[in-house]
Each structure stands twice: as C-alpha cells, then as structure tokens.
Protein backbone atom coordinates (compact mmCIF):
# COMPACT_ATOMS: atom_id res chain seq x y z
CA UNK A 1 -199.22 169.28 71.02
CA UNK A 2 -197.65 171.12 73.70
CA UNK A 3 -199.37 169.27 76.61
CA UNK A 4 -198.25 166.17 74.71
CA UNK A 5 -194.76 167.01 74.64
CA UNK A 6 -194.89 167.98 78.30
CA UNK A 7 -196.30 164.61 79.47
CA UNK A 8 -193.52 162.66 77.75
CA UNK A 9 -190.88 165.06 79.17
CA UNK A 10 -192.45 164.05 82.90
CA UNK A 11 -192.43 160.44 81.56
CA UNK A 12 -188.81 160.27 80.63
CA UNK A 13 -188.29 162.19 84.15
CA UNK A 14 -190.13 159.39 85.86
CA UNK A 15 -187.96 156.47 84.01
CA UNK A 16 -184.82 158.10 84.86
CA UNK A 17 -186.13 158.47 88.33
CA UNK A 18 -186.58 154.65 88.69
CA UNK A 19 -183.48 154.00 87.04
CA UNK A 20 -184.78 151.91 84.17
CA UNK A 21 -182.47 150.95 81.91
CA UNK A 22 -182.98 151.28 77.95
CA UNK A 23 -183.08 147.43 77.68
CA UNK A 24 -185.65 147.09 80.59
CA UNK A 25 -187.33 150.00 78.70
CA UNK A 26 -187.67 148.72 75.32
CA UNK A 27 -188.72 145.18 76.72
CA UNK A 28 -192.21 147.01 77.70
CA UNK A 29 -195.39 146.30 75.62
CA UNK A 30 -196.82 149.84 76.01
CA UNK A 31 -193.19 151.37 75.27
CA UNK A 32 -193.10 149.08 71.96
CA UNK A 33 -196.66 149.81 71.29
CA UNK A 34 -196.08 153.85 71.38
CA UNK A 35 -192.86 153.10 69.00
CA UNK A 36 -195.22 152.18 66.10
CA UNK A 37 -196.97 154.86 66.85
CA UNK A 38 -194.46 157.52 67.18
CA UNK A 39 -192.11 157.67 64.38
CA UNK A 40 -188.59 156.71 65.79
CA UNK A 41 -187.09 160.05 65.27
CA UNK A 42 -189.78 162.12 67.93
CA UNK A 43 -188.98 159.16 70.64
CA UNK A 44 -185.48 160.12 71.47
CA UNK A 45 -185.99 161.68 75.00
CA UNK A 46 -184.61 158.79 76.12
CA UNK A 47 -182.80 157.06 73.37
CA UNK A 48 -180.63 153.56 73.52
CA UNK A 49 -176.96 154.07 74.44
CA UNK A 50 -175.14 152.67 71.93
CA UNK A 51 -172.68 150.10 73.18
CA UNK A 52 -169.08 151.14 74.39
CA UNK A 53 -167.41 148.89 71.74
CA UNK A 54 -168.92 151.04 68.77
CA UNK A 55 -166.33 154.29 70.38
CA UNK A 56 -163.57 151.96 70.77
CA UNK A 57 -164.02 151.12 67.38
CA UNK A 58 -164.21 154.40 66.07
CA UNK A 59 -161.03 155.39 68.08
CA UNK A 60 -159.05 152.35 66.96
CA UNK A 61 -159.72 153.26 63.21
CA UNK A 62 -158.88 156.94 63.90
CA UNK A 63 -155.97 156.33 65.32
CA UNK A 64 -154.78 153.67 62.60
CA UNK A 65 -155.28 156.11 59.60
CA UNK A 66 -152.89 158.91 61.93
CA UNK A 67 -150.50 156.18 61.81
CA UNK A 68 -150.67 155.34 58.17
CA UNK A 69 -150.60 158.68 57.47
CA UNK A 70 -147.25 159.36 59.54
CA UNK A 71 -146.13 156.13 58.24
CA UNK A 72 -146.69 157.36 54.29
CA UNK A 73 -145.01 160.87 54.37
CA UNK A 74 -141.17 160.14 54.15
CA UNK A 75 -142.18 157.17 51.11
CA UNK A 76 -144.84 160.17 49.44
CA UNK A 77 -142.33 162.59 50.25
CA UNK A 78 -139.49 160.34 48.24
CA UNK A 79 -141.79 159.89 45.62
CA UNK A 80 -142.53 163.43 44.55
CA UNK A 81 -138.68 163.94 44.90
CA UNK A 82 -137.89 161.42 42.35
CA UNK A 83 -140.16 162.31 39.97
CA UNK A 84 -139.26 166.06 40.50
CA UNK A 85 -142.05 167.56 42.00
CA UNK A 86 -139.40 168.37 44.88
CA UNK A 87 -135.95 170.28 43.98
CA UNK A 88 -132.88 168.12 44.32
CA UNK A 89 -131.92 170.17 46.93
CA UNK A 90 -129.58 169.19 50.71
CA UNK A 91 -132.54 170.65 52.42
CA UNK A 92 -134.63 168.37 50.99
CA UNK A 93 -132.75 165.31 51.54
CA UNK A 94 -131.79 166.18 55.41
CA UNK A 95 -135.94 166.67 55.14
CA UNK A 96 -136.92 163.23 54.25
CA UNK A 97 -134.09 161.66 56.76
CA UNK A 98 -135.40 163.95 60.09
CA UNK A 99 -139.15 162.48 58.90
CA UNK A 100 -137.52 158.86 59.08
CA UNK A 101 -136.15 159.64 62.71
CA UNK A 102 -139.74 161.09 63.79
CA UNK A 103 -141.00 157.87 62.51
CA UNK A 104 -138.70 155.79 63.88
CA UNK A 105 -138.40 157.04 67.31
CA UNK A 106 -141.40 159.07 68.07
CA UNK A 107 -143.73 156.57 66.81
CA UNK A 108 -142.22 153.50 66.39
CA UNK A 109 -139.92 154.46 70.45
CA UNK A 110 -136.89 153.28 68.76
CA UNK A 111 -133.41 154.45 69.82
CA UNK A 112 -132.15 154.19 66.74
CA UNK A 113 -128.29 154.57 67.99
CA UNK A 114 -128.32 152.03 70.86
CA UNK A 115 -131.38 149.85 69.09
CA UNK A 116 -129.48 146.28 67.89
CA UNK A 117 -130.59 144.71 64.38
CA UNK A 118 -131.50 141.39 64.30
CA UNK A 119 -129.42 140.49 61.96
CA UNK A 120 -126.36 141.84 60.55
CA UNK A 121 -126.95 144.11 57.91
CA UNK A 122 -125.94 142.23 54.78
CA UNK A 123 -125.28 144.33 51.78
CA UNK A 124 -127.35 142.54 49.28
CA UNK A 125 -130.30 143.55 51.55
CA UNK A 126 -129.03 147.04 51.65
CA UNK A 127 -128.73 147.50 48.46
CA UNK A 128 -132.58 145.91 47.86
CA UNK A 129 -134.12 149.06 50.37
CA UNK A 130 -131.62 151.73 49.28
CA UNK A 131 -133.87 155.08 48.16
CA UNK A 132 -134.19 155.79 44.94
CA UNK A 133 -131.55 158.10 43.21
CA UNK A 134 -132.77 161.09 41.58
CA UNK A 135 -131.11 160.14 37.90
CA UNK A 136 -130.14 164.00 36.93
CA UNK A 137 -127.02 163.06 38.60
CA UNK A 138 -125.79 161.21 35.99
CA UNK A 139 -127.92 161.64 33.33
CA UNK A 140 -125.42 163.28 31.38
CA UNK A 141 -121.85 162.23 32.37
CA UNK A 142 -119.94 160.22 30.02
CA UNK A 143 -117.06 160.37 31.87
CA UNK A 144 -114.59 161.08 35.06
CA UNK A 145 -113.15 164.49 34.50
CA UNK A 146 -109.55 165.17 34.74
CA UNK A 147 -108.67 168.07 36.49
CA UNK A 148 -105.68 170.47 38.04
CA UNK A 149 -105.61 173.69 40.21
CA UNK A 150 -109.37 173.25 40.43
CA UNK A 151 -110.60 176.50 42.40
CA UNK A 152 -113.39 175.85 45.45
CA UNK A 153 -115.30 178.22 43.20
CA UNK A 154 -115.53 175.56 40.12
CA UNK A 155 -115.35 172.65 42.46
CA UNK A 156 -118.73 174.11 43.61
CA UNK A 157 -120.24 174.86 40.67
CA UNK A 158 -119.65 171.75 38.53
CA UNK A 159 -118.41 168.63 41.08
CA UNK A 160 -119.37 169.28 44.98
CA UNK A 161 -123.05 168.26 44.55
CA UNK A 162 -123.90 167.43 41.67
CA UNK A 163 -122.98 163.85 41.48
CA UNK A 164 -120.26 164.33 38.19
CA UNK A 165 -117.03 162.39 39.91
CA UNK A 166 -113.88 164.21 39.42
CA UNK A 167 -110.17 163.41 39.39
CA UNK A 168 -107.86 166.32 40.74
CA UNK A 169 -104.43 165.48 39.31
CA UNK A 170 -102.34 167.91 41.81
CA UNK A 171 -104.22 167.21 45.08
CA UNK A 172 -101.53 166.18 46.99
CA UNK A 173 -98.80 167.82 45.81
CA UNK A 174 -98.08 169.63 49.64
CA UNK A 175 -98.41 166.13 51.64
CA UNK A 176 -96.06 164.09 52.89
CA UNK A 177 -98.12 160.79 53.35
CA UNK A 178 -96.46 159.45 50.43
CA UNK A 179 -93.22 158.82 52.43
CA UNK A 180 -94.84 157.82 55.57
CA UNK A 181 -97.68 155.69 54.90
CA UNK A 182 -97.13 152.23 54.87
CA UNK A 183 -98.34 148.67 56.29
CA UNK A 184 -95.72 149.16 59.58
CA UNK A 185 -96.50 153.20 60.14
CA UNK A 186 -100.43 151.92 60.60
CA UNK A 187 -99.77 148.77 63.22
CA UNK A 188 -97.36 151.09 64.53
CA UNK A 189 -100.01 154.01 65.16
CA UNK A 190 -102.58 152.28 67.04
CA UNK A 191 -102.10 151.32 70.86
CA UNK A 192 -103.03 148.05 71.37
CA UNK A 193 -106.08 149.08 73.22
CA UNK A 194 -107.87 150.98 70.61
CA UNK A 195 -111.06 150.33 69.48
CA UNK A 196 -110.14 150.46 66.48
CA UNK A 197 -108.21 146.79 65.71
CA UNK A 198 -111.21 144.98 67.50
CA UNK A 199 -113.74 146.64 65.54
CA UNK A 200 -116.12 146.24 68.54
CA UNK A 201 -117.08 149.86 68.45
CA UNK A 202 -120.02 150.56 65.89
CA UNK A 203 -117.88 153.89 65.14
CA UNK A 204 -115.27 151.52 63.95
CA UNK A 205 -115.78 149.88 60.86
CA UNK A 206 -113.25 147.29 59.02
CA UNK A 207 -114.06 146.10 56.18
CA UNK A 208 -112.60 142.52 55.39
CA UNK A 209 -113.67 142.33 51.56
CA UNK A 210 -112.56 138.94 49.92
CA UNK A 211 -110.15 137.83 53.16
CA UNK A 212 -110.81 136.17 56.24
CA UNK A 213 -109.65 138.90 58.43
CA UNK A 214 -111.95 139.15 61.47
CA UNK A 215 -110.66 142.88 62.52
CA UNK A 216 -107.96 145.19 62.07
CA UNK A 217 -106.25 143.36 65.00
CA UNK A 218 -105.55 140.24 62.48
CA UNK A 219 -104.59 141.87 59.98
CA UNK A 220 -101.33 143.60 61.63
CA UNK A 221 -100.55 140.27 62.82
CA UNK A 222 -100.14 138.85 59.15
CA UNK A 223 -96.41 137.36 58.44
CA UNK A 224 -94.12 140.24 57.16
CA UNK A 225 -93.94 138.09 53.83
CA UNK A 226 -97.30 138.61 53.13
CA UNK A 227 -97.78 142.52 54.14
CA UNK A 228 -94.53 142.86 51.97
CA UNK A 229 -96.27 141.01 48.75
CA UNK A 230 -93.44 138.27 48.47
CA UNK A 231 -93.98 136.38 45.63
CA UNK A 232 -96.22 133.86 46.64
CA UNK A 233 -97.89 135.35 49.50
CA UNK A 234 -101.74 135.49 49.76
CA UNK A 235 -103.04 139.01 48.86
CA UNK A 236 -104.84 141.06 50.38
CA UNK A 237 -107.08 144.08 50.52
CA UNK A 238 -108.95 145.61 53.54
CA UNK A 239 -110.37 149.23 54.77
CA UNK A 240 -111.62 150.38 57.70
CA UNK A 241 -112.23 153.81 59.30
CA UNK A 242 -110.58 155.49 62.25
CA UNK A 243 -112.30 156.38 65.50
CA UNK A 244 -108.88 156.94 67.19
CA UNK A 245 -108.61 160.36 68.06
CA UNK A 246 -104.86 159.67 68.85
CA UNK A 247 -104.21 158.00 65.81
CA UNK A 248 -106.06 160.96 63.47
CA UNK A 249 -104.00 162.87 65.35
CA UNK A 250 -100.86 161.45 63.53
CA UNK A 251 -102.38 160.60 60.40
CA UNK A 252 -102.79 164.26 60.39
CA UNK A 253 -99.36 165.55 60.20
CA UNK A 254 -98.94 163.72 56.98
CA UNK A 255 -102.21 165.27 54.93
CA UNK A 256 -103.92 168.32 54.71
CA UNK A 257 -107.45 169.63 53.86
CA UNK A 258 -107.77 169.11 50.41
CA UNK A 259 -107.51 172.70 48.75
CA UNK A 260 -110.16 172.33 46.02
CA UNK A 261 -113.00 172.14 49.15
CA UNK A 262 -114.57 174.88 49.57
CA UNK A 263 -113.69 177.16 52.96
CA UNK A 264 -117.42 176.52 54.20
CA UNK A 265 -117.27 173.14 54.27
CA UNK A 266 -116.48 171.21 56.51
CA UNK A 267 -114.63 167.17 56.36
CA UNK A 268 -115.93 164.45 58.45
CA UNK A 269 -113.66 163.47 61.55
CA UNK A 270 -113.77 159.76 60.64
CA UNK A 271 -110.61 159.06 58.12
CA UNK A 272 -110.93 156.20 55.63
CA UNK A 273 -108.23 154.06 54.62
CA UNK A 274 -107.86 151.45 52.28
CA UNK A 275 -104.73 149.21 51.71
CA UNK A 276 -104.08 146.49 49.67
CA UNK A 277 -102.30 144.07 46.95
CA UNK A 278 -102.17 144.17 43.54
CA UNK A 279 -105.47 142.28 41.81
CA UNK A 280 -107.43 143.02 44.38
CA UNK A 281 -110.06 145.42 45.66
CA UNK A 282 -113.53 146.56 46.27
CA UNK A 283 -116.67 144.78 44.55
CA UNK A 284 -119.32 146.23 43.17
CA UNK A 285 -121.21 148.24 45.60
CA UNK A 286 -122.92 151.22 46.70
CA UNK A 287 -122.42 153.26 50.25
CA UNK A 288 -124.61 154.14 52.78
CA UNK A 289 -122.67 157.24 54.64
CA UNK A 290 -123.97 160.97 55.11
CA UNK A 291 -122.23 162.95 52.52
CA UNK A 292 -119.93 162.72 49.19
CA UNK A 293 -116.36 162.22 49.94
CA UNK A 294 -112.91 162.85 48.37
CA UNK A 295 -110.17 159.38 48.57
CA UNK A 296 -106.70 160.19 47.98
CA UNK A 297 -104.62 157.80 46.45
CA UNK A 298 -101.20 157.81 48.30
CA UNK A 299 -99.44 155.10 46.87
CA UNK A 300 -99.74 152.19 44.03
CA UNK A 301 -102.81 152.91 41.10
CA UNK A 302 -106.67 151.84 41.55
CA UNK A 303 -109.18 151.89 38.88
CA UNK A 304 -112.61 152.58 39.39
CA UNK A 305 -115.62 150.92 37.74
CA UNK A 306 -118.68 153.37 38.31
CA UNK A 307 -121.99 152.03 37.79
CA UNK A 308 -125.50 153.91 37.17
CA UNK A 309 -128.27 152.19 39.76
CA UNK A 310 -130.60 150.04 38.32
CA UNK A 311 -133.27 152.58 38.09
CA UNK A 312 -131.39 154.78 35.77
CA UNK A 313 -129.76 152.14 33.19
CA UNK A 314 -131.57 154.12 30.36
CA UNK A 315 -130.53 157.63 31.47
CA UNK A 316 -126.97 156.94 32.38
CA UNK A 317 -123.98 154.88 31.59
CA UNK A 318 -120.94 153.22 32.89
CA UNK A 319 -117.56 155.17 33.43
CA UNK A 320 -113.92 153.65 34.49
CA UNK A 321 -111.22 155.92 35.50
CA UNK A 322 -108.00 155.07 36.97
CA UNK A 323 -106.24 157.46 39.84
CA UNK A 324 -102.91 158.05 40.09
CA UNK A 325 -100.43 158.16 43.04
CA UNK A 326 -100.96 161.90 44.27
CA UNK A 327 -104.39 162.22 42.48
CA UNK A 328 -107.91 162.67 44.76
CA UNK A 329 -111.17 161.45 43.23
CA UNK A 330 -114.23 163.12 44.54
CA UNK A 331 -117.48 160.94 44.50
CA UNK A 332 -121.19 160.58 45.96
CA UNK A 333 -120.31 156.70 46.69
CA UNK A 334 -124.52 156.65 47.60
CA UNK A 335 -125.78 157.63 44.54
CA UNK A 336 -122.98 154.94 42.19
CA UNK A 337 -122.49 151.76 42.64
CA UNK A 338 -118.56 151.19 42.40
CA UNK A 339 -115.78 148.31 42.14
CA UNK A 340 -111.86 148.89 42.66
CA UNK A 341 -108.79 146.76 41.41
CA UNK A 342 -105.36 147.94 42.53
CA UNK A 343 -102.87 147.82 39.74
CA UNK A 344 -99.01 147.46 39.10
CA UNK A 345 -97.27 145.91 41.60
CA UNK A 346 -96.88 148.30 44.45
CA UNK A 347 -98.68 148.49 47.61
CA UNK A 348 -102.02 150.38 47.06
CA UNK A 349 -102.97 153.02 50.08
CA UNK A 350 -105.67 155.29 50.36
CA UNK A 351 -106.85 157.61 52.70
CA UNK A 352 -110.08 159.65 52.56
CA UNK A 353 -113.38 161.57 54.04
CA UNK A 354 -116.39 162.74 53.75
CA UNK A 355 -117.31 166.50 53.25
CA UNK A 356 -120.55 168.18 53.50
C-alpha cells in the first residue's frame, strides 16, 4: 500500500512537471479509467480547481448579509425599544440616531449635511417614515397641567422628559419682550443681508403655513394695513427660526432663560418665532427637531390641539389647552402631533427653543 501511494505521489509530480492542466488531465482514458477504480475521495493529489466564479460568489453573498445586517440594527434596535425591551432612556435614543449616521455615511458615503434631497421634503412624507413613539409618554395624560413657581427640581421630575406638556403661568413675569416685540421691532432687527429673510441658508427655516410668502424677506414687505390687521386685510401667520447671531443678540435683551429649566441644561442657540393674525395658525403636525422645547407666548392667546400618533390612539387621548400672554408651554413637539389657532383680536407672537 505504501509503494502504491508512493508511485502516485511521483505521478502527480510528473503531471505537475509537464504542466498538465486538470481539464487536459481528466480528458485521459487511463486517468478516467483509474477514477472508477479509485474511489473519488483517495484521488485528490491532484484535484480539479474549482472555478474562480464559485469564490466570487461566496464573497458577494458574504458581503451582502454584513450589509443587511448593518442595514437591520437601527430598525431591530427601534423595535425592541418600542416594545420595551430597551429603557426609554436619552442614551438610548442618541444610540439609535449615531447607528443611522454609521449607516448613512460609513456605508452608504453619504454626507449627510452637504448631501441634497431629491425632492423637497414634504411633510405628509415625513410624517409616513417618522419612528415610532414609545406610547408611555402619553399613556396616561388627560390633560395640559397648569402650573406656577415650578422649581427645576419638579420640572425634572414630572415635565422635562417625560412627554406630559406643561403650562407655566408666571414664566415671563421678569421679561420685557412684551413691550418690544412687534411686526416693526423684527423687520427692523435684521440687516438686509441676513440669511435669514432669504431663507437660502438650510440653518434658516421660514415657515409660510397657509400664505404665499416665499421668505421672511416678503413678508416685511407686506402693506402696513395688513401687518396692522385693518379690517379687511388678508391674515396672516408665519414662523421661522433665527440663524442671525446679530439679531439673537437683540432678541436677547428682551428674554431670559426660562427659570423652571434646570441649571444643567442647556437651550438651543436657534430662537423660534411665530407671529400671526387672529384665526389663523399651525395645522396639524408633528416636528422633526433634536430635543423638547419651551414657546413663550408674548403677546395675543393661542390654543393648542395635541394629538396622540396614530400608533397610540388606544393608549392615549386628545388634550387642548390655551396659553396665555406671559405663559410658556413646554412640549416634545416629536412625539405629538399639534395644531394652533390664535385667538382674540390682538397680534399673536411667540418666541421659543429647544432644551436638552
């Protein structure tokens, strides 16, 4: 057996020697014959290269279940947070949106800040690919909450995070916004070549709403009838957030820090404000920003129409609540959907953050 095995050792030596290849090999009659001879797993000194294609192959499939599997995490990962496998926890949210960056620009080599959509980002369709909300936040609220001299302790505790929306009666009771803010103090405010009344800057949002305003630009160029609400005068309602560090500058002598936050957090630079005519306002929609954020009514009266989302209809229920001149109300605008309508007859203006 031994001098057998030795012979086909010096046979394979000999093939390799005249650089036979495995097809010229296998077209022999005596190499055929000695295969039905030999079972095929004792004639492998030499065995048949299997083509390059079947590696490629393997690789390719490899490499799509990596993919898949990176591609799956952030949706598993939402999953087992909604149906509270995961704590509803900050950590776990800034978790899930740090796996959606490594998706989208490690894998995908997307820059998401410079990369353009291709097309505008409508807010029906937003709305359609939102994340679900985790529906302990408003499971059982059944209603706004009322509240003065609110310490950071209890705003903690009961408001900050938790998703319960809160009035504070006596936010405002130290500004002096109230006397200062109006339609003529804002176009007066703004240079005229800021970025923010072109709205060209993706830092600088306006929100139009039910007018035909283009930017910020148009709408300080409305007639003084209408900006004054004579009687008969379209009205109007529009927001849009400043990325004028001049201008936040100002706005910033008028308002302070709201003292119910707590001393470790900190408000988003970006102020929101909101101005409009009576019977107007918001529709019903829900935000896509970082954080929760506080909006301090400075003049006229707004109510608020709060909605559950969809996917917590049968845990939850609709609130309205109507703020005040003076009064801040503190709400997660990503986790309720939410319509305004300015009442009375005064100018409504509001001005608001985020906080974290």
């Amino acid at each position: 057996m031994e001098k057998a095995r030795q012979q086909f050792e010096d046979l394979a030596k000999k093939i390799d020697e005249l650089g036979l290849s495995p097809e010229t090999l296998s077209s022999l009659p005596s190499y055929q014959k000695l295969c039905t001879i030999i079972p095929s797993t004792h004639h492998h000194h030499h065995p048949v290269q299997r083509p390059r294609w079947h590696k490629l192959l393997a690789c390719t499939l490899m490499f799509g279940i990596v993919i898949v599997i990176a591609a799956l995490i952030p949706f598993i990962f939402m999953i087992m947070y909604e149906i509270k496998l995961l704590p509803d926890r900050p950590w776990i949210q800034g978790l899930h949106k740090e796996l959606t960056y490594v998706w989208l620009e490690d894998v995908m080599q997307l820059d998401i800040e410079d990369e353009e959509c291709i097309v505008n980002n409508l807010e029906e369709i937003q709305d359609m690919f939102r994340p679900p909300v985790n529906c302990s936040v408003c499971a059982n609220v059944t209603q706004v909450d009322r509240v003065e001299k609110l310490s950071s302790d209890d705003f903690v505790k009961y408001y900050a995070y938790s998703g319960h929306p809160v009035v504070i009666t006596d936010a405002t009771v130290n500004w002096t916004a109230n006397s200062h803010f109006t339609f003529n103090f804002f176009k007066s405010i703004y240079d005229k070549e800021s970025p923010v009344l072109d709205g060209e800057d993706e830092n600088c949002q306006f929100f139009p709403y039910k007018t035909k305003f283009e930017n910020l630009g148009e709408v300080f160029q409305m007639s003084a009838s209408r900006s004054m609400l004579t009687d008969g005068s379209d009205p109007w309602y529009i927001g849009w957030s400043n990325c004028d560090s001049t201008a936040a500058n100002i706005l910033r002598q008028y308002y302070q820090r709201p003292y119910f936050l707590p001393s470790n957090s900190e408000s988003s630079k970006t102020d929101w404000i909101f101005m409009g005519s009576p019977g107007y306002g918001a529709p019903l929609h829900i935000d896509d920003v970082e954080f929760a954020s506080w909006q301090a009514q400075i003049k006229g009266t707004k109510k608020w129409l709060l909605e559950p989302p969809p996917e917590c209809y049968l845990q939850c229920q609709s609130l309205e609540v109507t703020v005040y001149p003076g009064e801040i109300i503190v709400l997660d605008t990503n986790k309720w959907f939410h319509a305004t309508l300015i009442l009375g007859e005064e100018l409504s203006v509001v001005i608001g953050s985020e906080y974290d």
